[in-house]
C-alpha atoms as a PDB file:
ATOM      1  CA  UNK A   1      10.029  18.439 -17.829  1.00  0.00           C
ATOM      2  CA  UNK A   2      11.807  16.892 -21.015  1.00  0.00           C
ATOM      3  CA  UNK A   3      12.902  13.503 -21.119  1.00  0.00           C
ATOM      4  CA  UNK A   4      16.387  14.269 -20.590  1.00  0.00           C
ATOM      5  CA  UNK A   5      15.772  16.557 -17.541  1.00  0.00           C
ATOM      6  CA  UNK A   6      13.306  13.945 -16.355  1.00  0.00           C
ATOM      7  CA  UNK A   7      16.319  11.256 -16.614  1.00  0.00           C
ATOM      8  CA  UNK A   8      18.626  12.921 -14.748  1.00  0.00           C
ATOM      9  CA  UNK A   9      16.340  14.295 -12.177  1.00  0.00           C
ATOM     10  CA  UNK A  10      15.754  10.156 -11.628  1.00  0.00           C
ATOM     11  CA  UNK A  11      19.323   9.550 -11.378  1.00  0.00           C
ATOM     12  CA  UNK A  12      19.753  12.166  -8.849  1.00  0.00           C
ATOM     13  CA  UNK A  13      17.174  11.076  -6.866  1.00  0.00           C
ATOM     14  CA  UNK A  14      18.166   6.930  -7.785  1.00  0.00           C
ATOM     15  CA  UNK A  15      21.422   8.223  -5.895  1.00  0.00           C
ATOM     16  CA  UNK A  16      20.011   9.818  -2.966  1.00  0.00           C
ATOM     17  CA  UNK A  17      17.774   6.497  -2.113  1.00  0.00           C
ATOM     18  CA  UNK A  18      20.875   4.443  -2.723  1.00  0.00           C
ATOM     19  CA  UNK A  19      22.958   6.517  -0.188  1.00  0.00           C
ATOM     20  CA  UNK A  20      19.917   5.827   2.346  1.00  0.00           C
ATOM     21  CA  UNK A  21      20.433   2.195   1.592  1.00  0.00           C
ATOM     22  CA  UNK A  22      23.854   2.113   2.156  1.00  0.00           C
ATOM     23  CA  UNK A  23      23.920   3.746   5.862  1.00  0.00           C
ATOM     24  CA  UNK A  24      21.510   1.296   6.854  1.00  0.00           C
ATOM     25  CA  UNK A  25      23.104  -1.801   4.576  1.00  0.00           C
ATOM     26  CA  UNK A  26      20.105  -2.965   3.348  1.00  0.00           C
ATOM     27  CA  UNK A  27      20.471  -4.963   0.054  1.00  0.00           C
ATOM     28  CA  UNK A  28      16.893  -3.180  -1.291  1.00  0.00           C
ATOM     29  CA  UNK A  29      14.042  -1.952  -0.124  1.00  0.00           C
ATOM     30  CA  UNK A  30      10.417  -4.122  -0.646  1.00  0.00           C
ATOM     31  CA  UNK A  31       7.696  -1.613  -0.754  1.00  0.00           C
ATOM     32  CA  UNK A  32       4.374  -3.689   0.061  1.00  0.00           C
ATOM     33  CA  UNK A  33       2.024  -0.028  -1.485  1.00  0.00           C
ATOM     34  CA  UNK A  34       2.698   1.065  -5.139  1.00  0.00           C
ATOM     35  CA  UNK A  35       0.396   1.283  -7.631  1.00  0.00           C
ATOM     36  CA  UNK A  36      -0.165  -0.592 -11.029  1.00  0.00           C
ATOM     37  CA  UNK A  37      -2.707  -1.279 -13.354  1.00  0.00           C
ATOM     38  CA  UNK A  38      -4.049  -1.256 -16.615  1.00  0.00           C
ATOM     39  CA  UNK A  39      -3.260   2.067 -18.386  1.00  0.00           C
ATOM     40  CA  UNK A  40      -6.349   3.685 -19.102  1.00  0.00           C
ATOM     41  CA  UNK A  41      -7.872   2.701 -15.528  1.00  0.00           C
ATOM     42  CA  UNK A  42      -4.759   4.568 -14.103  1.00  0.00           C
ATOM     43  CA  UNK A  43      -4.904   8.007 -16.073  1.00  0.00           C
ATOM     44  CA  UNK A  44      -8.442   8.064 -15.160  1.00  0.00           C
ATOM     45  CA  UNK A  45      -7.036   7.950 -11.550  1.00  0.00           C
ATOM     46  CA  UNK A  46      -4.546  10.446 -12.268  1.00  0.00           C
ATOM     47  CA  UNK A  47      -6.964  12.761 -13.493  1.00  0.00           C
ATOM     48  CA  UNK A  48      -9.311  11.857 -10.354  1.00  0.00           C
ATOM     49  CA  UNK A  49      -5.893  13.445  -8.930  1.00  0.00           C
ATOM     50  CA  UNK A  50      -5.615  16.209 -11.108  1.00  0.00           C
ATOM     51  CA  UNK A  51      -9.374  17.261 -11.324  1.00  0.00           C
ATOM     52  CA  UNK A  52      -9.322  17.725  -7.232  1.00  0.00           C
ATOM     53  CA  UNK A  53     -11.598  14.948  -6.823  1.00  0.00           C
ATOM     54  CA  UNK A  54     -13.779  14.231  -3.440  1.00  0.00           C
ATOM     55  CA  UNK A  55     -12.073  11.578  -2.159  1.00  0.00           C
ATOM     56  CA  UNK A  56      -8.507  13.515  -2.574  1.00  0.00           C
ATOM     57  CA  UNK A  57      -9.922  16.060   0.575  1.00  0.00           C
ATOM     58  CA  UNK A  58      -9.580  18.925  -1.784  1.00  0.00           C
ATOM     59  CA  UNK A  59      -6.206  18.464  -1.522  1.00  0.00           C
ATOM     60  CA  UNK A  60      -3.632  19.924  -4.462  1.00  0.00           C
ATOM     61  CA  UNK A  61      -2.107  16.476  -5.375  1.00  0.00           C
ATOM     62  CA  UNK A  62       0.701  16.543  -8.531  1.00  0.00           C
ATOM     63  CA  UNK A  63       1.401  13.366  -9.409  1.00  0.00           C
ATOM     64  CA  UNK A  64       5.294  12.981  -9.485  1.00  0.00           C
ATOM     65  CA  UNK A  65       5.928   9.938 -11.688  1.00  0.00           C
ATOM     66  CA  UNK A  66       3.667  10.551 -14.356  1.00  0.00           C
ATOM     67  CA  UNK A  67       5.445   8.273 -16.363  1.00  0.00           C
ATOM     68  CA  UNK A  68       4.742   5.142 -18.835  1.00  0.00           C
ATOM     69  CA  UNK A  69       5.025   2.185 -17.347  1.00  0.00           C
ATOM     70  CA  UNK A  70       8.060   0.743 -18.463  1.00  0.00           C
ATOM     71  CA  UNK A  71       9.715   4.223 -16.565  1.00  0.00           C
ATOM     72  CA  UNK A  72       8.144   3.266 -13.584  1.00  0.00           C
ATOM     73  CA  UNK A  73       9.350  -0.264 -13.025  1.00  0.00           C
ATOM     74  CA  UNK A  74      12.748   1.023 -14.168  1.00  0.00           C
ATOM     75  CA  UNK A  75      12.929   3.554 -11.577  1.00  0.00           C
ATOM     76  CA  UNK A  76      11.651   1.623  -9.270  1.00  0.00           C
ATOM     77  CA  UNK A  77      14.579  -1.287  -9.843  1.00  0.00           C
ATOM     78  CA  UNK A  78      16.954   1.905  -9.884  1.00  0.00           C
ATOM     79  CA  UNK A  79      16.329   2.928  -6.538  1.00  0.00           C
ATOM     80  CA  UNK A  80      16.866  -0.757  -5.387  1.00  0.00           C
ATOM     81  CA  UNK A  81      13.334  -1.689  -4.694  1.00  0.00           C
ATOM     82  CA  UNK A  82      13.514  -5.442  -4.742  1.00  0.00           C
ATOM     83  CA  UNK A  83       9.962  -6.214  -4.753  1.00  0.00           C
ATOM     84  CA  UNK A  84       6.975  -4.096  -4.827  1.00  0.00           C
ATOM     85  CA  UNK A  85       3.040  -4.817  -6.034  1.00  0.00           C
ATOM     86  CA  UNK A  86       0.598  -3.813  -8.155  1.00  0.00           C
ATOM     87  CA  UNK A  87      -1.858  -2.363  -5.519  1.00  0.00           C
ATOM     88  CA  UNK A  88      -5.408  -1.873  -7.525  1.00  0.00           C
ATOM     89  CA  UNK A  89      -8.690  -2.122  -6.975  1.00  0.00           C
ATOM     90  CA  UNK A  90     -12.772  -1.689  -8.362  1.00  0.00           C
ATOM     91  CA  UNK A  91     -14.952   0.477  -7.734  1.00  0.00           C
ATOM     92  CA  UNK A  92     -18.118  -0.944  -8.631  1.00  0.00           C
ATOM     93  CA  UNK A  93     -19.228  -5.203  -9.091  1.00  0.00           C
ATOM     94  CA  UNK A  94     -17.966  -6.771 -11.871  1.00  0.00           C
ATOM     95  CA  UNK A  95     -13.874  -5.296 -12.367  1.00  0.00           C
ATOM     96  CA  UNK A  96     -12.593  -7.204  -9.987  1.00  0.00           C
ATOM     97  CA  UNK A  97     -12.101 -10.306 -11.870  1.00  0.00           C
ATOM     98  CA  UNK A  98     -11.004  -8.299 -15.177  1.00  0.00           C
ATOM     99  CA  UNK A  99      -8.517  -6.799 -13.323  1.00  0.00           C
ATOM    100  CA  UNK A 100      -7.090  -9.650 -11.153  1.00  0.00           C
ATOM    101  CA  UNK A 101      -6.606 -11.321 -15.116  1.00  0.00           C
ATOM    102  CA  UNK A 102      -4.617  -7.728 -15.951  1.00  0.00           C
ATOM    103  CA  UNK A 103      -2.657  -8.337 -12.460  1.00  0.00           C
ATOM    104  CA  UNK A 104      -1.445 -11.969 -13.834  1.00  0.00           C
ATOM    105  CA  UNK A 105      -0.253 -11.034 -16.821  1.00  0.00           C
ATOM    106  CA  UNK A 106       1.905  -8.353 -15.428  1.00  0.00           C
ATOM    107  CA  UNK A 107       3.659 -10.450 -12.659  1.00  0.00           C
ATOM    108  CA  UNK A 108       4.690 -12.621 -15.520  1.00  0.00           C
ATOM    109  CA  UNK A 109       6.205 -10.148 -16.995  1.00  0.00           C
ATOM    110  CA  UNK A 110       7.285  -7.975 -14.159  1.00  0.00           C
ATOM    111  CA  UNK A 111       9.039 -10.807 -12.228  1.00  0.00           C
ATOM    112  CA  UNK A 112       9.752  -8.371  -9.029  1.00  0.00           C
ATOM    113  CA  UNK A 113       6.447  -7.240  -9.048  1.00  0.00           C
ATOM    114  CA  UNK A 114       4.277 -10.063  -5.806  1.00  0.00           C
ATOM    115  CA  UNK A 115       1.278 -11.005  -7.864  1.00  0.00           C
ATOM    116  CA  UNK A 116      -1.340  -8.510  -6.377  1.00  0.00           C
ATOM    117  CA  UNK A 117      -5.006  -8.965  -6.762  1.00  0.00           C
ATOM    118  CA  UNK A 118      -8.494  -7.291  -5.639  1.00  0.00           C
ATOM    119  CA  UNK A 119     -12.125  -8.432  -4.485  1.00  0.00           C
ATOM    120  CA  UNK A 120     -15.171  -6.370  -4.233  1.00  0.00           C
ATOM    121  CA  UNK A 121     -18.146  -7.339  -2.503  1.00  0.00           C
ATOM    122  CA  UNK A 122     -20.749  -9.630  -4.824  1.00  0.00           C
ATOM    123  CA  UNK A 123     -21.764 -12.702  -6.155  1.00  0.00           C
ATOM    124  CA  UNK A 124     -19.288 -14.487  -6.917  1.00  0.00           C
ATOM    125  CA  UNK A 125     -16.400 -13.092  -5.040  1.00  0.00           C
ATOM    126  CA  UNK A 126     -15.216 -16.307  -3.301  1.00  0.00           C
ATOM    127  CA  UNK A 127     -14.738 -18.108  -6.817  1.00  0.00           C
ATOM    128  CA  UNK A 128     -12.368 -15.241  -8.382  1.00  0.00           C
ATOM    129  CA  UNK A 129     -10.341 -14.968  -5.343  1.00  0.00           C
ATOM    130  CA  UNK A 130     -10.028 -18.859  -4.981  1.00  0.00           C
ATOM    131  CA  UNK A 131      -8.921 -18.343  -8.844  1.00  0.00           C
ATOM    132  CA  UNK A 132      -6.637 -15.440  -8.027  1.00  0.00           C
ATOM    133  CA  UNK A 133      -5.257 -17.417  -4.758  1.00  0.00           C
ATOM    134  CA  UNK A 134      -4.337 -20.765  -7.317  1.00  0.00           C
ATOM    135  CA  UNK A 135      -2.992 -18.663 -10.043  1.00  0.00           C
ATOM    136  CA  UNK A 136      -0.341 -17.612  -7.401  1.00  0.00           C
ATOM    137  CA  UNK A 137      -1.782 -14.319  -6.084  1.00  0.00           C
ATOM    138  CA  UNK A 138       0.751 -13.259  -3.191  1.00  0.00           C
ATOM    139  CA  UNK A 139      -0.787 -10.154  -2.103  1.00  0.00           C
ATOM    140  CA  UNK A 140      -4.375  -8.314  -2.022  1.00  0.00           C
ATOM    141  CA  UNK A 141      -5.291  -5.060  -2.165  1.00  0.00           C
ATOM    142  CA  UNK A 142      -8.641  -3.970  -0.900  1.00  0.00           C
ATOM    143  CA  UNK A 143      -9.938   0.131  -0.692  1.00  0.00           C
ATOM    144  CA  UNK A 144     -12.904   0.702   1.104  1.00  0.00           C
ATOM    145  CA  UNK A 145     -12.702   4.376   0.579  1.00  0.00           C
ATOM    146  CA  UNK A 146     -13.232   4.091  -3.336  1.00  0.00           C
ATOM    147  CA  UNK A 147     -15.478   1.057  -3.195  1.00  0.00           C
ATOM    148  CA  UNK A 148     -17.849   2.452  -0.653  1.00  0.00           C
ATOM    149  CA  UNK A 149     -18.314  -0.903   0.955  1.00  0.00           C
ATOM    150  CA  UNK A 150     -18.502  -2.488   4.173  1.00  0.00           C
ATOM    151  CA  UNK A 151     -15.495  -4.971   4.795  1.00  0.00           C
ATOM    152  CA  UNK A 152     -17.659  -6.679   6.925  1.00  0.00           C
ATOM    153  CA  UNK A 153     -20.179  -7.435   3.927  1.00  0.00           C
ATOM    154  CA  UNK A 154     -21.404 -11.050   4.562  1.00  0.00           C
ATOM    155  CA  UNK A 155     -20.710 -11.400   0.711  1.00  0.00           C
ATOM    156  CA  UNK A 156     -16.758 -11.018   1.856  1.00  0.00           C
ATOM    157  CA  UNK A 157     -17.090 -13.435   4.541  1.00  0.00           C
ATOM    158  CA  UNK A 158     -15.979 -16.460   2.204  1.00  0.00           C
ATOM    159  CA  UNK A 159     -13.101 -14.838   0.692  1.00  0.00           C
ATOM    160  CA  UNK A 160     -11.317 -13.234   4.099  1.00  0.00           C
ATOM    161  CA  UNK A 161     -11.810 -16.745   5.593  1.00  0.00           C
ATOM    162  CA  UNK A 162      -9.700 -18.980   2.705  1.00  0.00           C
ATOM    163  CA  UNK A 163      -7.292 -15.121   2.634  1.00  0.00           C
ATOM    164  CA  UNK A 164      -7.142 -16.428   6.323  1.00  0.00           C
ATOM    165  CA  UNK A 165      -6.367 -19.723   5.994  1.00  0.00           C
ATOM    166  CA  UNK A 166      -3.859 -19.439   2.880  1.00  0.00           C
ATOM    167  CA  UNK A 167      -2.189 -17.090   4.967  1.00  0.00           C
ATOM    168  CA  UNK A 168      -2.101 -14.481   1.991  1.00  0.00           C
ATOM    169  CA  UNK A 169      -1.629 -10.381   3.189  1.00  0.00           C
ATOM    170  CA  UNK A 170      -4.443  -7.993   2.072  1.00  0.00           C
ATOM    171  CA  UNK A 171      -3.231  -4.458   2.017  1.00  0.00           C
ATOM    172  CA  UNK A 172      -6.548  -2.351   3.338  1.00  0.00           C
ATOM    173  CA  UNK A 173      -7.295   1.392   2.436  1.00  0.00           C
ATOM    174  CA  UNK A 174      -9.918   1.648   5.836  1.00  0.00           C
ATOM    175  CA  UNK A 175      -8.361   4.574   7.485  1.00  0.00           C
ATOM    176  CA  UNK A 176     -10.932   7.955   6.804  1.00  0.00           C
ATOM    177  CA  UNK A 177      -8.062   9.633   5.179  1.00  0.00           C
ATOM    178  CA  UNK A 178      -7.760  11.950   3.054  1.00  0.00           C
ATOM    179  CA  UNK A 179     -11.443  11.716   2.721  1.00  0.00           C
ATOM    180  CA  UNK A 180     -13.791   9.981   5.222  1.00  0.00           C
ATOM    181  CA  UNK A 181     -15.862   7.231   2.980  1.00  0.00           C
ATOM    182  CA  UNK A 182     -19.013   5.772   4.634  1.00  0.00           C
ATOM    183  CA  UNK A 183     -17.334   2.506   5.915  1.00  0.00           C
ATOM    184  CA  UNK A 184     -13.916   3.633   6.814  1.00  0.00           C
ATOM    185  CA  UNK A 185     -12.872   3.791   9.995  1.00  0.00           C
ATOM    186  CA  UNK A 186     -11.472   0.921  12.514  1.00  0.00           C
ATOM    187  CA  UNK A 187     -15.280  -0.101  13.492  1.00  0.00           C
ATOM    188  CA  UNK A 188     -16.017  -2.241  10.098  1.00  0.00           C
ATOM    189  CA  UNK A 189     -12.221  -3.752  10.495  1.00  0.00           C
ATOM    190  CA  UNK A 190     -12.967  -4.901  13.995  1.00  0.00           C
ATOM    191  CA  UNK A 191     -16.039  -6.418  12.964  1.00  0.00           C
ATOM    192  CA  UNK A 192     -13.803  -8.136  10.462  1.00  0.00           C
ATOM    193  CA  UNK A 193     -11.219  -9.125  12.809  1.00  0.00           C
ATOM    194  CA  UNK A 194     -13.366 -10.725  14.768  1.00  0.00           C
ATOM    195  CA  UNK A 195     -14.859 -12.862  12.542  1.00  0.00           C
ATOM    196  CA  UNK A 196     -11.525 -13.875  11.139  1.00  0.00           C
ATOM    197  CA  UNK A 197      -8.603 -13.013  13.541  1.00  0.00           C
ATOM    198  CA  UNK A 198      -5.934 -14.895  11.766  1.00  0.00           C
ATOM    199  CA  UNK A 199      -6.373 -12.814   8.543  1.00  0.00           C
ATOM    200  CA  UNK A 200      -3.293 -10.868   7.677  1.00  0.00           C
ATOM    201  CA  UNK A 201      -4.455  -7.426   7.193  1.00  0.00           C
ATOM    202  CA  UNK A 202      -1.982  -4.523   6.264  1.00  0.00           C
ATOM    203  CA  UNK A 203      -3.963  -1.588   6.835  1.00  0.00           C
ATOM    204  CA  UNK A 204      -2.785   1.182   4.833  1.00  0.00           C
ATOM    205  CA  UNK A 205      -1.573   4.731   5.639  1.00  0.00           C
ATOM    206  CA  UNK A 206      -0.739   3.679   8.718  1.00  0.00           C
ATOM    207  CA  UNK A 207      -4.672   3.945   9.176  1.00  0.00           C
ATOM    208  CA  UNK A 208      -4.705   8.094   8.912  1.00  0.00           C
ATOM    209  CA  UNK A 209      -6.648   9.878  10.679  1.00  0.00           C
ATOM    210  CA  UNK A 210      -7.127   6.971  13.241  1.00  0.00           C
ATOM    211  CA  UNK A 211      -3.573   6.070  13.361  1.00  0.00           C
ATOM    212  CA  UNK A 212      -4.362   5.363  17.481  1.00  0.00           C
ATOM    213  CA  UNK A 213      -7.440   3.421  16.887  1.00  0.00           C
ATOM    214  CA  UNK A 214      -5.058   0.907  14.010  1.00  0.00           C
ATOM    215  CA  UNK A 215      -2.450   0.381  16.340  1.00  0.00           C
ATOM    216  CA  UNK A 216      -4.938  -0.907  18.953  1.00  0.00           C
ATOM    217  CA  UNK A 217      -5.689  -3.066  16.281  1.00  0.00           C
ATOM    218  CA  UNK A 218      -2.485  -4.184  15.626  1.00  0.00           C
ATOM    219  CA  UNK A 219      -1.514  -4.274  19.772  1.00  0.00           C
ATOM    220  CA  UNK A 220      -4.540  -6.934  19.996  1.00  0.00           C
ATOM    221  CA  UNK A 221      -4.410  -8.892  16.593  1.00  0.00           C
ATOM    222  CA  UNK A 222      -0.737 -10.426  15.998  1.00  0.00           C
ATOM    223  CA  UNK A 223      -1.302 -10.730  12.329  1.00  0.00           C
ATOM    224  CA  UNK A 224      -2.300  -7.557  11.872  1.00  0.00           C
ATOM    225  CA  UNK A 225       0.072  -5.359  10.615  1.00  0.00           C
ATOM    226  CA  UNK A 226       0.555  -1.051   8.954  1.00  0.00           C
ATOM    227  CA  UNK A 227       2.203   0.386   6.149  1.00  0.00           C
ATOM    228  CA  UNK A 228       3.611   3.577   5.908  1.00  0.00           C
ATOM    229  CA  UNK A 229       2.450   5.048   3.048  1.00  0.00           C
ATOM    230  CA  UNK A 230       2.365   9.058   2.787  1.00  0.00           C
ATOM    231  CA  UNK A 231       2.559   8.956   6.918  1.00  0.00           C
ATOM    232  CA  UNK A 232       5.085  11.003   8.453  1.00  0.00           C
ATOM    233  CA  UNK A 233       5.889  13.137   5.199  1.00  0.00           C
ATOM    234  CA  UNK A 234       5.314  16.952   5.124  1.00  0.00           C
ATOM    235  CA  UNK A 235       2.659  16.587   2.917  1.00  0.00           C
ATOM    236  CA  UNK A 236       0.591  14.554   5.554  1.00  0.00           C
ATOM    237  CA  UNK A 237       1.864  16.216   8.505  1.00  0.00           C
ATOM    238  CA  UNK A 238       0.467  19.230   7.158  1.00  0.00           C
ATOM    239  CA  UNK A 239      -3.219  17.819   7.265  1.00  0.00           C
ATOM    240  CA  UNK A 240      -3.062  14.614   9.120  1.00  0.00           C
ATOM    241  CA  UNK A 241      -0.315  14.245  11.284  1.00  0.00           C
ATOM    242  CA  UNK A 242       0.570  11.775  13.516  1.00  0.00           C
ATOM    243  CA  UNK A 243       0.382  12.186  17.396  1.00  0.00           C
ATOM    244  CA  UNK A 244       3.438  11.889  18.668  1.00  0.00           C
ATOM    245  CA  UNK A 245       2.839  10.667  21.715  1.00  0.00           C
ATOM    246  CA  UNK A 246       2.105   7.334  19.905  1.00  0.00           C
ATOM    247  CA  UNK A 247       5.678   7.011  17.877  1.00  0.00           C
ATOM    248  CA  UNK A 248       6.370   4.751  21.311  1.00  0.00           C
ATOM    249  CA  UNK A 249       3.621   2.372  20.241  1.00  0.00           C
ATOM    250  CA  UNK A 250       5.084   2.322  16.101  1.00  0.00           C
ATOM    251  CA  UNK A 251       8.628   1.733  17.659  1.00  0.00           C
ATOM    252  CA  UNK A 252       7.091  -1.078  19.936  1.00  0.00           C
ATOM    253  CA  UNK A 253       4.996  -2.706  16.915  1.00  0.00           C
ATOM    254  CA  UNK A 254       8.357  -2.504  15.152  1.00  0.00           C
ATOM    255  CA  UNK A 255       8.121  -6.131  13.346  1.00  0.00           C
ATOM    256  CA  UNK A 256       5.048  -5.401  11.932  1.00  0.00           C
ATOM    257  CA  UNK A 257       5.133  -1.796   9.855  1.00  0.00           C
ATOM    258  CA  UNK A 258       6.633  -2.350   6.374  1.00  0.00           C
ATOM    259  CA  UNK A 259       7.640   0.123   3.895  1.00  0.00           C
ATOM    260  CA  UNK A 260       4.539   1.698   1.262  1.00  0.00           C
ATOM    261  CA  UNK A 261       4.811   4.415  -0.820  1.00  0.00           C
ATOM    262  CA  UNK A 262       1.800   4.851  -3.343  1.00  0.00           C
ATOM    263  CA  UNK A 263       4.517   5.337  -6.042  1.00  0.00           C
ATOM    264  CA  UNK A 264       3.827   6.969  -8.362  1.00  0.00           C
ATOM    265  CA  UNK A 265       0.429   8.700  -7.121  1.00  0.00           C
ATOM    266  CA  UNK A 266       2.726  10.870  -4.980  1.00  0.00           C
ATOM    267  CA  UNK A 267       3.424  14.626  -4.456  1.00  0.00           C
ATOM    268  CA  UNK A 268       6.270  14.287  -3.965  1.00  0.00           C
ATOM    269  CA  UNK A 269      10.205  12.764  -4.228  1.00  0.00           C
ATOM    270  CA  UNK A 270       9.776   8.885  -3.211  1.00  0.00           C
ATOM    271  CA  UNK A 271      13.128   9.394  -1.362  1.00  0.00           C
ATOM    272  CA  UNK A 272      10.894  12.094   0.625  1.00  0.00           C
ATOM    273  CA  UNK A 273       9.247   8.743   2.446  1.00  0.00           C
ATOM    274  CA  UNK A 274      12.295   7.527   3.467  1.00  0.00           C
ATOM    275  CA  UNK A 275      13.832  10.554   4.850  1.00  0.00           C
ATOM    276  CA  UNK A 276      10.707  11.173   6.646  1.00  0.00           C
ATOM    277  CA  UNK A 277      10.784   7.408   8.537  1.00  0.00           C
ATOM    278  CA  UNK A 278      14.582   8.296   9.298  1.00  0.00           C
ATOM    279  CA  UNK A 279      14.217  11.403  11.184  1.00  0.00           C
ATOM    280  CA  UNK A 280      11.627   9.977  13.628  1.00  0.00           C
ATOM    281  CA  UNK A 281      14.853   8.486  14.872  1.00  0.00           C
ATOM    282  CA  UNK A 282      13.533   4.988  16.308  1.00  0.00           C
ATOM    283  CA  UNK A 283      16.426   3.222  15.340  1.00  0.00           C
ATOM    284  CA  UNK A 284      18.225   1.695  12.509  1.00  0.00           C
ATOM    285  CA  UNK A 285      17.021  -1.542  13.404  1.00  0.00           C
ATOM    286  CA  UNK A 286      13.799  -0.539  13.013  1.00  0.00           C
ATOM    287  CA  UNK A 287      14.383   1.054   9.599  1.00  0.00           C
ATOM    288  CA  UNK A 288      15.889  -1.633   8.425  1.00  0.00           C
ATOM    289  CA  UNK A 289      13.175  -4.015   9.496  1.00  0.00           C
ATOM    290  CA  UNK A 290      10.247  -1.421   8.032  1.00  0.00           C
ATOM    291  CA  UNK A 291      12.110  -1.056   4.517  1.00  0.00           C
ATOM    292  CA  UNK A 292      13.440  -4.838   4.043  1.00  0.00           C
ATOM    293  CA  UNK A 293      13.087  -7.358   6.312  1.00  0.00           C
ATOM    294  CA  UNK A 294       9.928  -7.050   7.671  1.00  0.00           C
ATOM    295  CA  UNK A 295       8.031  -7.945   4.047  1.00  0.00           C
ATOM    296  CA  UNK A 296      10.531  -9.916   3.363  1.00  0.00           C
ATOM    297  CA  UNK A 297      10.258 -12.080   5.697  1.00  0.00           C
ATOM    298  CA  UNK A 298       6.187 -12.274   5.691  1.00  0.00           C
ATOM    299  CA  UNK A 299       6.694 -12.969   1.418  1.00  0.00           C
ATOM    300  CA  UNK A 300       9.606 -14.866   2.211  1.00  0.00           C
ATOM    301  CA  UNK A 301      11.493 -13.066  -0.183  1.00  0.00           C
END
């Protein structure tokens, strides 16, 4: 797609978000699951993407805003996302500090961006997210899938306890989808929770494929809370979908879902997330507390 096609097909959609907006009068949306880091650590993820890699489920996966990322954060601000992160994360010891440092540096510059950072399990761990933490880190993301490590490492102990008592969110890939890793699942979480039960987990993907097993989570932890990300769309519902017998519980737990996307590591139209929340039909109150004031109110935004 040229640029100009490309600009207008953002327009177009900038329009159809902003007509969801307005039958639910939010003033924006805060989307607590979109992706942003350094540039060459992202294409490589793109072309994890594009290259059908393991951990996609051998799923066809187009990414739809393969865009720089000035274009992203522009889009993003077009479709009236007030606030959003920079959800990423290492893979191996040692990145996690680099990239917390890239992290910084782009909340300063992206001022509607929460200052998102990431931990990995190793020496040293406690001291980078203490850093992270007094640098004004508002969010963290953590992906057990890709880092192949057990959240209940005793190295991780140190830094969920002062995440606990700072009162600072950790978004948590931990569900076993699209890909089961060796210590996802709602087992290692528990183990977590247990240890530290005022820790503000937002578990990710609504926890696919164990979407039951998070919301007993959630139902038994009060500061545990789900994002949406890629639930409820087509795409998912074609491989993973949700029971439905459970939509009761996700109405009942209500104050505690809040909007993600994985923009732009999508297949798909962004506005396709929203659409796909609306027509479970719980409510406009609910929407509106999923896309705005639910985050809002735990960033105090």
């Amino acid at each position: 797609m040229n640029d100009h096609r490309t600009a207008s097909a953002g327009r177009t959609e900038a329009a159809e978000v902003h007509r969801f907006r307005e039958r639910l009068g939010l003033p924006g949306l805060v989307d607590v699951h979109t992706h942003f880091m350094p540039e060459r650590v992202l294409h490589k993820v793109w072309n994890y993407f594009d290259t059908n890699g393991p951990l996609t489920g051998g799923l066809e996966w187009p990414i739809a805003y393969r865009r720089e990322e000035a274009e992203r954060t522009a889009l993003l601000r077009e479709f009236g996302v007030l606030a959003f992160t920079a959800m990423l994360y290492p893979h191996k010891p040692g990145m996690a500090a680099w990239l917390n440092a890239w992290a910084a540096d782009f909340a300063r510059r992206t001022p509607d961006c929460l200052h998102t950072a990431t931990l990995y399990p190793e020496p040293g761990v406690e001291s980078y997210v203490r850093e992270a933490v007094e640098a004004g880190a508002r969010v963290f993301k953590a992906h057990v899938q890709v880092g192949a490590y057990d959240p209940a490492d005793e190295l991780l102990g140190p830094a969920w306890g002062l995440l606990a008592d700072a009162g600072i969110p950790v978004v948590i890939h931990c569900g076993s989808g699209p890909a089961p890793g060796k210590h996802t699942g709602p087992e290692p979480i528990a183990r977590v929770l247990a240890r530290h039960p005022r820790l503000r987990l937002i578990v990710a993907h609504l926890g696919m494929p164990e979407y039951e097993d998070f919301l007993g989570l959630a139902e038994r932890f009060e500061e545990v809370r789900l994002d949406t990300t890629m639930a409820f769309t087509d795409f998912t519902e074609e491989f993973m979908p949700f029971p439905r017998a459970a939509l009761p519980r996700v109405a009942a737990l209500g104050d505690r879902v809040l909007l993600g996307s994985d923009f732009p590591n999508i297949p798909y139209p962004y506005v396709h997330q929203l659409h796909a929340l609306e027509r479970l039909d719980l409510g406009e109150d609910w929407l509106r507390a999923v896309c705005h004031d639910n985050a809002a109110r735990l960033f105090g935004l």
